[in-house]
C-alpha atoms as a PDB file:
ATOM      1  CA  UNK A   1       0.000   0.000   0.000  1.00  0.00           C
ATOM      2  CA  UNK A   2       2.755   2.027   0.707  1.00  0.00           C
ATOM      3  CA  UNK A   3       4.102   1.664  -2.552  1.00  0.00           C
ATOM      4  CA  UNK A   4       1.010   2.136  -4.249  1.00  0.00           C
ATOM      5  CA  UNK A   5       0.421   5.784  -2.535  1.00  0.00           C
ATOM      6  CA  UNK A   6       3.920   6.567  -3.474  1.00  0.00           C
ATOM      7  CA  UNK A   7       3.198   5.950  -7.269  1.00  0.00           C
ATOM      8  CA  UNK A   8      -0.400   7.994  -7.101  1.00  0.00           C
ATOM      9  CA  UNK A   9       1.016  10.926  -4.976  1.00  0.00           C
ATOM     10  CA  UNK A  10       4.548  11.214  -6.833  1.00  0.00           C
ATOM     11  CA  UNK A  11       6.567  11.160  -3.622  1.00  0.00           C
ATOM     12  CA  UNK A  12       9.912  12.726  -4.969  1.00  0.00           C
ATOM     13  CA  UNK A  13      12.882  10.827  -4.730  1.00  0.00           C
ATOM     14  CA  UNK A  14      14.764  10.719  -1.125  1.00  0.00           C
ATOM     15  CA  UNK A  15      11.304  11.086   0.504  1.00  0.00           C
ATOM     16  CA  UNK A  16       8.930   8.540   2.158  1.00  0.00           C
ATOM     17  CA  UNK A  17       5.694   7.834   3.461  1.00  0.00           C
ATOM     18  CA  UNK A  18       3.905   6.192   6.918  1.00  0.00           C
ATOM     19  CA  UNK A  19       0.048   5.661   7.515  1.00  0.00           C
ATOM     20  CA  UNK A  20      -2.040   6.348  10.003  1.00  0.00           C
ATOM     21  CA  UNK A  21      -5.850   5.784  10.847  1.00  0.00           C
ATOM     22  CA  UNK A  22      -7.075   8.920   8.980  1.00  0.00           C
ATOM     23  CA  UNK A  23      -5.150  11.877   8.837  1.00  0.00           C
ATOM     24  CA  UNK A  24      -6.636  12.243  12.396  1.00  0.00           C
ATOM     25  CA  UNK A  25      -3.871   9.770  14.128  1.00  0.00           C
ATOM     26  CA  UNK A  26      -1.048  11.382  12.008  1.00  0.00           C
ATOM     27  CA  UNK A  27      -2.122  14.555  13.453  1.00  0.00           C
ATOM     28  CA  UNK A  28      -1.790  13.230  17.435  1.00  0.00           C
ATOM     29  CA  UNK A  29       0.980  11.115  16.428  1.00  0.00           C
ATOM     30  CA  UNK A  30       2.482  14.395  15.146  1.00  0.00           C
ATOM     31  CA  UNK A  31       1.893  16.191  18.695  1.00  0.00           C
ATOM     32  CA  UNK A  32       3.621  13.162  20.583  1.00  0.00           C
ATOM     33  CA  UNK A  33       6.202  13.089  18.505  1.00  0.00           C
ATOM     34  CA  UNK A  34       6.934  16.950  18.853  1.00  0.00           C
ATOM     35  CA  UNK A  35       6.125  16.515  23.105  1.00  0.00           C
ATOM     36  CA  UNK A  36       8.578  18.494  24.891  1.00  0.00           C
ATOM     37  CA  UNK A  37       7.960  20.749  28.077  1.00  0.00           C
ATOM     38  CA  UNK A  38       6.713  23.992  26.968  1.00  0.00           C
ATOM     39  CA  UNK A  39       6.549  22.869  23.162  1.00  0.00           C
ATOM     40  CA  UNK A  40       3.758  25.040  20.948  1.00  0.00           C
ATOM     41  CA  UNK A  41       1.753  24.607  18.215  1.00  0.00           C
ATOM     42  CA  UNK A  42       1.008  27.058  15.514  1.00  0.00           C
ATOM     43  CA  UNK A  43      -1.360  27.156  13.066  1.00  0.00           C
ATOM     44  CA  UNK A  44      -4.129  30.017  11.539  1.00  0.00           C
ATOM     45  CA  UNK A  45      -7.107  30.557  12.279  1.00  0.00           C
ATOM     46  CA  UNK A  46     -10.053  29.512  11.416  1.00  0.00           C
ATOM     47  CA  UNK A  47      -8.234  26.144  10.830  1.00  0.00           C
ATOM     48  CA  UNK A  48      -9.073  22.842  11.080  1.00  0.00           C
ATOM     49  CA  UNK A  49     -10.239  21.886  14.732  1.00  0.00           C
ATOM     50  CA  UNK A  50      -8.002  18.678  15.479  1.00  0.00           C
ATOM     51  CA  UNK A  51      -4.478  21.333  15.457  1.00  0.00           C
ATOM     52  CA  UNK A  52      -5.740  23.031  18.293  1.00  0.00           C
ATOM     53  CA  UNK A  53      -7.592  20.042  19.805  1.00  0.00           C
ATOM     54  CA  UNK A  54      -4.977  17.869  19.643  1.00  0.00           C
ATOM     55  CA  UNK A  55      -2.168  20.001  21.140  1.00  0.00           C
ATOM     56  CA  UNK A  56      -4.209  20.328  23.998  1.00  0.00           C
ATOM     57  CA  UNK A  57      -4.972  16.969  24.587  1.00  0.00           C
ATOM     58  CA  UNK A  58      -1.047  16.376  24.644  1.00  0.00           C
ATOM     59  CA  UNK A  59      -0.112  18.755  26.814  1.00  0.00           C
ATOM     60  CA  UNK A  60       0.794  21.495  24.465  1.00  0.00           C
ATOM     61  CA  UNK A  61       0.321  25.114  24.020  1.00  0.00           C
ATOM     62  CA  UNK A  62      -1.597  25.949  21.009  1.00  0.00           C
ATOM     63  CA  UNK A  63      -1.186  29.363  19.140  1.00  0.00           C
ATOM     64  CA  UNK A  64      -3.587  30.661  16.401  1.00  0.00           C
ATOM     65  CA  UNK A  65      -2.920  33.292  14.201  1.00  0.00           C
ATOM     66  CA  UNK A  66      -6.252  34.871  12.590  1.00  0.00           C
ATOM     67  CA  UNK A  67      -6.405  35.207   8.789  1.00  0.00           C
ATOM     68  CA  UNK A  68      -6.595  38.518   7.503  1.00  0.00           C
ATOM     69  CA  UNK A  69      -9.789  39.852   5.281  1.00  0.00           C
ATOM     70  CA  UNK A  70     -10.904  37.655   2.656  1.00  0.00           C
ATOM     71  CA  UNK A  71      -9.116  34.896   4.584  1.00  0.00           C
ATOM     72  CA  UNK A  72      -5.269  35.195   3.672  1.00  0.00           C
ATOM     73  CA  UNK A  73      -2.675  34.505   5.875  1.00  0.00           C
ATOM     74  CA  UNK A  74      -1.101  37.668   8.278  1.00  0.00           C
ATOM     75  CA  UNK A  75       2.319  37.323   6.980  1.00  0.00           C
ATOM     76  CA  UNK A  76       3.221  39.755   9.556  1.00  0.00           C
ATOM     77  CA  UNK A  77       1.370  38.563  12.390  1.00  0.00           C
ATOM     78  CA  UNK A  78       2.310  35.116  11.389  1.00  0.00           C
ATOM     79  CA  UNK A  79       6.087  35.503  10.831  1.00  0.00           C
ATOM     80  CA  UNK A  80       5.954  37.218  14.287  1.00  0.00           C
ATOM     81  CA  UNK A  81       4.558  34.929  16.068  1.00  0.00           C
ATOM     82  CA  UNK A  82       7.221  32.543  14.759  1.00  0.00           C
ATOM     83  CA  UNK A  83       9.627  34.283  16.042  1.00  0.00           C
ATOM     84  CA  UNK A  84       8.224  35.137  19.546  1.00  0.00           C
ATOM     85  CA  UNK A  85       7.010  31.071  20.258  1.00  0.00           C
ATOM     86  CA  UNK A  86       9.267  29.111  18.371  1.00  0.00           C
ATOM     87  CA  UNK A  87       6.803  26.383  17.178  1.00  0.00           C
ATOM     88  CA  UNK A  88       7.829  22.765  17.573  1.00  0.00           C
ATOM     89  CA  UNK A  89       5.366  22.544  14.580  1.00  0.00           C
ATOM     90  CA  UNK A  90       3.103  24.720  12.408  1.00  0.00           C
ATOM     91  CA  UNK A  91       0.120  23.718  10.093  1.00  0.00           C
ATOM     92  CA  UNK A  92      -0.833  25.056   7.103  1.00  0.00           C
ATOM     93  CA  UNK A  93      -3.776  23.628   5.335  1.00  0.00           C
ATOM     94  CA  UNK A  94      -3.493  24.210   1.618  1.00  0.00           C
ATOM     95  CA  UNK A  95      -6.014  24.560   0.411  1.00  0.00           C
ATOM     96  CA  UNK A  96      -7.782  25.669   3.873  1.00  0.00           C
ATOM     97  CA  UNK A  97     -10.299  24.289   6.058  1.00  0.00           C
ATOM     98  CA  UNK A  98     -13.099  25.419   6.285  1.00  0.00           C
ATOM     99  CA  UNK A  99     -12.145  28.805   4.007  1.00  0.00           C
ATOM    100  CA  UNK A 100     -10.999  26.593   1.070  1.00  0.00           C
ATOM    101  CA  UNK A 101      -8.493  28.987  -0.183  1.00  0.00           C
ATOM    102  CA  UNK A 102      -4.957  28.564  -1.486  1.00  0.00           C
ATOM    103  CA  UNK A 103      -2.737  31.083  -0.156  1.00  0.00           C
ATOM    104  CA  UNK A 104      -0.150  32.807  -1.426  1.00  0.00           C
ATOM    105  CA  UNK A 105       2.666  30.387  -2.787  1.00  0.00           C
ATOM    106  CA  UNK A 106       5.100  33.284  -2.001  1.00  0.00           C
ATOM    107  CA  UNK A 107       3.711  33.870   1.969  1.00  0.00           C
ATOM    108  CA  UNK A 108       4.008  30.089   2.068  1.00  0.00           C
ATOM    109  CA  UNK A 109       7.351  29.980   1.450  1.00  0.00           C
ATOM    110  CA  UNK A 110       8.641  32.351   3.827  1.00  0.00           C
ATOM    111  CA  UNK A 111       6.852  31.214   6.774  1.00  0.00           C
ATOM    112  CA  UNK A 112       8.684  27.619   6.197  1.00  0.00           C
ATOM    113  CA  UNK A 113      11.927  29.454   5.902  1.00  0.00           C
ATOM    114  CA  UNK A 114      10.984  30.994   9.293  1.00  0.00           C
ATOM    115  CA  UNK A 115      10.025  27.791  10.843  1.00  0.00           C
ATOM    116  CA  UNK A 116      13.220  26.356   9.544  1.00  0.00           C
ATOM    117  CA  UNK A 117      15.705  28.803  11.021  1.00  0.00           C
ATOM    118  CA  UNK A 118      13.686  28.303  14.286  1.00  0.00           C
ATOM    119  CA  UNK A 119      14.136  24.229  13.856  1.00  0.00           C
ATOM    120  CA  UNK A 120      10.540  23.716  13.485  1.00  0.00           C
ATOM    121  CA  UNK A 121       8.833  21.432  11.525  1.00  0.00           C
ATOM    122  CA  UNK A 122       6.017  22.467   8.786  1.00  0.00           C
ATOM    123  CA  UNK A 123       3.109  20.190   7.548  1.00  0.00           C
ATOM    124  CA  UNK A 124       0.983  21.483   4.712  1.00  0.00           C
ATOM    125  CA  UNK A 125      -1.827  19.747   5.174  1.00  0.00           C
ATOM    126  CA  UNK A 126      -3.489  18.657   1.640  1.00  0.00           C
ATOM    127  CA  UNK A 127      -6.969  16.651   2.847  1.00  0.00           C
ATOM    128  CA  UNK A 128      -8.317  18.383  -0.259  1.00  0.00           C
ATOM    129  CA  UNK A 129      -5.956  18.303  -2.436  1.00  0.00           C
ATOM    130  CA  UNK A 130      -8.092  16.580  -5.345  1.00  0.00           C
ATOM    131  CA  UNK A 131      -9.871  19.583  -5.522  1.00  0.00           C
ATOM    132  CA  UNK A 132      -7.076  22.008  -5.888  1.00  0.00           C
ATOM    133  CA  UNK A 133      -4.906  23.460  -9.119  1.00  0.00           C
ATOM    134  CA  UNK A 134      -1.853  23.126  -6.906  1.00  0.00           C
ATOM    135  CA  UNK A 135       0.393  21.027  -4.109  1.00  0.00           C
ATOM    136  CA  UNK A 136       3.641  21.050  -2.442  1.00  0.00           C
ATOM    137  CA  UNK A 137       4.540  17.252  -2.522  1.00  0.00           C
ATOM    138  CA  UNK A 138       7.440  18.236  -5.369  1.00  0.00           C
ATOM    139  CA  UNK A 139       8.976  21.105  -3.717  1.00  0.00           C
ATOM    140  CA  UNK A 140       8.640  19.406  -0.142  1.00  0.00           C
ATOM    141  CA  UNK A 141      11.435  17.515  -1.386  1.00  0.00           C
ATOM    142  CA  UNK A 142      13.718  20.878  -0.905  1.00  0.00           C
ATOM    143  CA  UNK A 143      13.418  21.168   2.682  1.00  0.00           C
ATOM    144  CA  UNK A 144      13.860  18.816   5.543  1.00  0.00           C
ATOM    145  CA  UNK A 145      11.472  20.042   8.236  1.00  0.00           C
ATOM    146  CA  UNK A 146       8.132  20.133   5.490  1.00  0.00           C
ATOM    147  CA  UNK A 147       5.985  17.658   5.589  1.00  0.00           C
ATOM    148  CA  UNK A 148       2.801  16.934   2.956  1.00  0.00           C
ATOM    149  CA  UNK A 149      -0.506  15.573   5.094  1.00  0.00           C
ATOM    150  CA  UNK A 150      -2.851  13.788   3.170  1.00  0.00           C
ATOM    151  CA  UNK A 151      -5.925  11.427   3.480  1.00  0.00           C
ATOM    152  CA  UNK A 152      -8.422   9.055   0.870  1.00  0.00           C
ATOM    153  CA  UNK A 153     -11.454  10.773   2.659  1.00  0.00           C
ATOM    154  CA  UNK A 154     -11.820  12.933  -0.716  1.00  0.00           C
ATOM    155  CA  UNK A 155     -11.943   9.708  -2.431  1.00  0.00           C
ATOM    156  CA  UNK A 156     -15.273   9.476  -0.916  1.00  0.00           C
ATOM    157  CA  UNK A 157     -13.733   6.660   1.356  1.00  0.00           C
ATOM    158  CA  UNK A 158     -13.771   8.421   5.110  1.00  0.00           C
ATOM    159  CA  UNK A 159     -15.172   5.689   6.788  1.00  0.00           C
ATOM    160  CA  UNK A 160     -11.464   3.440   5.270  1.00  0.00           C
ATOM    161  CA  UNK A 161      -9.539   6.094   7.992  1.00  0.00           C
ATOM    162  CA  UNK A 162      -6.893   6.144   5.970  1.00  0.00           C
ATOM    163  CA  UNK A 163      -4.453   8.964   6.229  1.00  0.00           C
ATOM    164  CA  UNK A 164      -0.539   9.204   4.856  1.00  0.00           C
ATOM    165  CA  UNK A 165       2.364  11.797   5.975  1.00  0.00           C
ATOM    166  CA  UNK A 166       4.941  12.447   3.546  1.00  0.00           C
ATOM    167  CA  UNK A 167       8.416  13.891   3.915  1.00  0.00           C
ATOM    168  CA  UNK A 168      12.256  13.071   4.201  1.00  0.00           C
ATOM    169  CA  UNK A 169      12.955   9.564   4.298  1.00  0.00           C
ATOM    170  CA  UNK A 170      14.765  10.569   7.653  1.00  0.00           C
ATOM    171  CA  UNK A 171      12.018  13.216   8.837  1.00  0.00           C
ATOM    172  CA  UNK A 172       9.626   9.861   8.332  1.00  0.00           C
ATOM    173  CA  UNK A 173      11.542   7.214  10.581  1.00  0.00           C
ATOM    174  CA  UNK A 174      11.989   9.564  13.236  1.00  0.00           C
ATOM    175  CA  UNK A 175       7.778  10.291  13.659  1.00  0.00           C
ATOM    176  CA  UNK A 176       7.139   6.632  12.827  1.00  0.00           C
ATOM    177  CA  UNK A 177       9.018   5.366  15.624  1.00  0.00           C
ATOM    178  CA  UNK A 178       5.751   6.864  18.027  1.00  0.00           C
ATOM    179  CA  UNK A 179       3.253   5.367  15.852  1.00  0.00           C
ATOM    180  CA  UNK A 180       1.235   2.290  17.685  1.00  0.00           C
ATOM    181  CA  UNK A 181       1.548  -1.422  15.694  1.00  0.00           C
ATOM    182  CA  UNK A 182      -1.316  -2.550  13.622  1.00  0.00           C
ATOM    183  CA  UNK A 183      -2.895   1.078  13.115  1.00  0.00           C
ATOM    184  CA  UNK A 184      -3.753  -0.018   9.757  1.00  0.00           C
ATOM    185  CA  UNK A 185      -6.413  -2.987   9.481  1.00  0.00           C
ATOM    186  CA  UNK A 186      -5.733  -5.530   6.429  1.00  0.00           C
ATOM    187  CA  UNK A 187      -9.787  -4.425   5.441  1.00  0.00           C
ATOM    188  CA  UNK A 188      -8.496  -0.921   5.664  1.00  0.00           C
ATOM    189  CA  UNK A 189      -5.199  -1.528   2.914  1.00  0.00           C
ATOM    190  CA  UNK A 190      -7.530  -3.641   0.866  1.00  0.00           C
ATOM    191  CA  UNK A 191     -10.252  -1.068   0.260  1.00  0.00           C
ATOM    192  CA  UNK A 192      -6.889   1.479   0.076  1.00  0.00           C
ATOM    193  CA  UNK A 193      -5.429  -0.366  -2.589  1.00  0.00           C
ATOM    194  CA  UNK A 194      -8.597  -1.292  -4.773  1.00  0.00           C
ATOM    195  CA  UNK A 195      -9.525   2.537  -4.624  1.00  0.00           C
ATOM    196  CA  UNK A 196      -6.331   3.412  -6.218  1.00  0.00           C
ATOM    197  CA  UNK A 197      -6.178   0.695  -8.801  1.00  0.00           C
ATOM    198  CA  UNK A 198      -9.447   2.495 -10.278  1.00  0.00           C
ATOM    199  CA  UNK A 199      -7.793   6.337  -9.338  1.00  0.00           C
ATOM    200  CA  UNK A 200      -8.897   7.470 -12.642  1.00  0.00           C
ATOM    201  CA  UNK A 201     -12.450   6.932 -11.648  1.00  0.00           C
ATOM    202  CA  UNK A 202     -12.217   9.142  -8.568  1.00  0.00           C
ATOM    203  CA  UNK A 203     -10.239  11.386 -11.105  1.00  0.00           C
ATOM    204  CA  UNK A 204     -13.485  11.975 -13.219  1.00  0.00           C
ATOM    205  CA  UNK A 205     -15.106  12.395 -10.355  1.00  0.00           C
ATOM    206  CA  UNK A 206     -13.574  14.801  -8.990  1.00  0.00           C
ATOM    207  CA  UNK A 207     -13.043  16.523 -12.138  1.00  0.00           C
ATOM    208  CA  UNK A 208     -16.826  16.782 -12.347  1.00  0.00           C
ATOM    209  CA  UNK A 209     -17.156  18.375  -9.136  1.00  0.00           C
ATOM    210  CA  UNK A 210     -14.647  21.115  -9.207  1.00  0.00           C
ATOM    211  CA  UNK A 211     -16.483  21.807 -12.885  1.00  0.00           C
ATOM    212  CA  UNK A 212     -19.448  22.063 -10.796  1.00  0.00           C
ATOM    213  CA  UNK A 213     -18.221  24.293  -8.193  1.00  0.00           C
ATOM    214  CA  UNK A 214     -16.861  27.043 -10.758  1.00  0.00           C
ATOM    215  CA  UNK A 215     -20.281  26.739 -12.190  1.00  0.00           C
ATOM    216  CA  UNK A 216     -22.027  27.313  -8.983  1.00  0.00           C
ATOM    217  CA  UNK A 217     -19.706  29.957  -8.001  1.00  0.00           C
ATOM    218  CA  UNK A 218     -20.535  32.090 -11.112  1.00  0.00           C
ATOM    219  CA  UNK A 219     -24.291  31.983 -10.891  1.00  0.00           C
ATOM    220  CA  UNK A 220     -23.323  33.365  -7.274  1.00  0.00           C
ATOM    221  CA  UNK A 221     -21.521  36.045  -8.016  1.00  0.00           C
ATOM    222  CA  UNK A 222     -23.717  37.145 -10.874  1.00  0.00           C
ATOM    223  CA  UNK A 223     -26.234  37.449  -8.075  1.00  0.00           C
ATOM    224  CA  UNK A 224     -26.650  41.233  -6.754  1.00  0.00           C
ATOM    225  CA  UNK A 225     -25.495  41.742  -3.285  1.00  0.00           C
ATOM    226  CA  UNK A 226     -23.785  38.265  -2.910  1.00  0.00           C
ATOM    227  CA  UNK A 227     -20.290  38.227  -2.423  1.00  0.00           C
ATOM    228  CA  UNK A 228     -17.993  35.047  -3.693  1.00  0.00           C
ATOM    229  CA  UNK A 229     -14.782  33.976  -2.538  1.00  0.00           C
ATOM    230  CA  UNK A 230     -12.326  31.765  -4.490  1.00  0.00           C
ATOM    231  CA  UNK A 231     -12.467  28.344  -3.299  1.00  0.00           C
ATOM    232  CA  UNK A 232      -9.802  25.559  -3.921  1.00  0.00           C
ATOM    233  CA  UNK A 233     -11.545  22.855  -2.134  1.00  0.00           C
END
């Protein structure tokens, strides 16, 4: 299965992938792994709940930084706030949950460089990614300390809990070493691997829908008084 998900996403060369019982585990298995006294979590806000949620239920501090009008990132506030708490590990979700956006390529790529110099870690979260122009699972290959979060929920398969973390081959080893044994069912890989031996169905379909969306999005904006925003997701 492993293998298979490397093929579908890919994963550039030097990198590699573990699993984890919906994107859900990797994100507590993240927290454990990053569990040091006084260790913080960063991510923006609004933002998807389990971050915050699971920080807290490890012991961690959480830190949000809100989005700015029309729900871009605060480069300022959020380069600042690197600075100031030094985040074991900061989440971006690209595109964003619940706001659906993809931010600024550009903003993204100095707030990894920020995290980096602090000796952070970065995970751009991509749970949506088949409905977005754009991902960073190539240039993650250019930095140790990014990692690329993904999940076959947007396969229409979120009762499978089926989640996979990508990164540096040595970045990997060192978070799967907290990961509990059998985390993955058998049932779990099986349904796993037939969805991706028939990817290009769940291609169409998802071709379809984002088709869909920019049609529904146009008859919105065409409507007086109703304002659109560009969704990714």
């Amino acid at each position: 299965l492993r293998g298979a998900l490397a093929v579908f996403a890919e994963l550039p060369a030097g990198c590699s992938l573990m699993l984890g019982n919906g994107s859900d585990e990797l994100i507590d298995l993240l927290s454990v792994a990053c569990m040091k006294p006084q260790a913080t979590i960063l991510a923006p806000l609004p933002g998807f709940v389990l971050y915050e949620l699971s920080a807290r239920l490890r012991g961690l501090r959480f830190v949000g930084v809100p989005l700015r009008a029309g729900f871009e990132l605060d480069e300022t506030a959020m380069l600042a706030a690197i600075e100031r708490e030094r985040p074991a590990l900061t989440y971006l979700a690209y595109p964003n949950n619940p706001t659906a956006n993809l931010w600024d390529d550009a903003v993204i790529a100095r707030i990894v460089d920020a995290v980096g110099r602090q000796q952070g870690l970065v995970v751009i979260d991509e749970a949506y990614q088949p409905f977005s122009s754009r991902t960073w699972m190539q240039r993650m290959a250019a930095h140790e300390h990014v990692l690329v979060m993904r999940t076959l929920s947007k396969f229409g398969l979120a009762g499978v809990r089926l989640g996979y973390l990508c990164g540096r081959e040595a970045l990997i080893q060192e978070i799967d070493k907290v990961r509990p044994p059998y985390n993955v069912s058998s049932l779990n890989a099986e349904a796993a691997l037939f969805a991706l031996e028939h990817a290009y169905e769940f291609g169409r379909q998802a071709a379809l829908l984002r088709d869909e969306r920019a049609r529904l999005q146009s008859a919105f904006a065409a409507m007086p008084g109703v304002t659109t925003f560009p969704s990714e997701a």
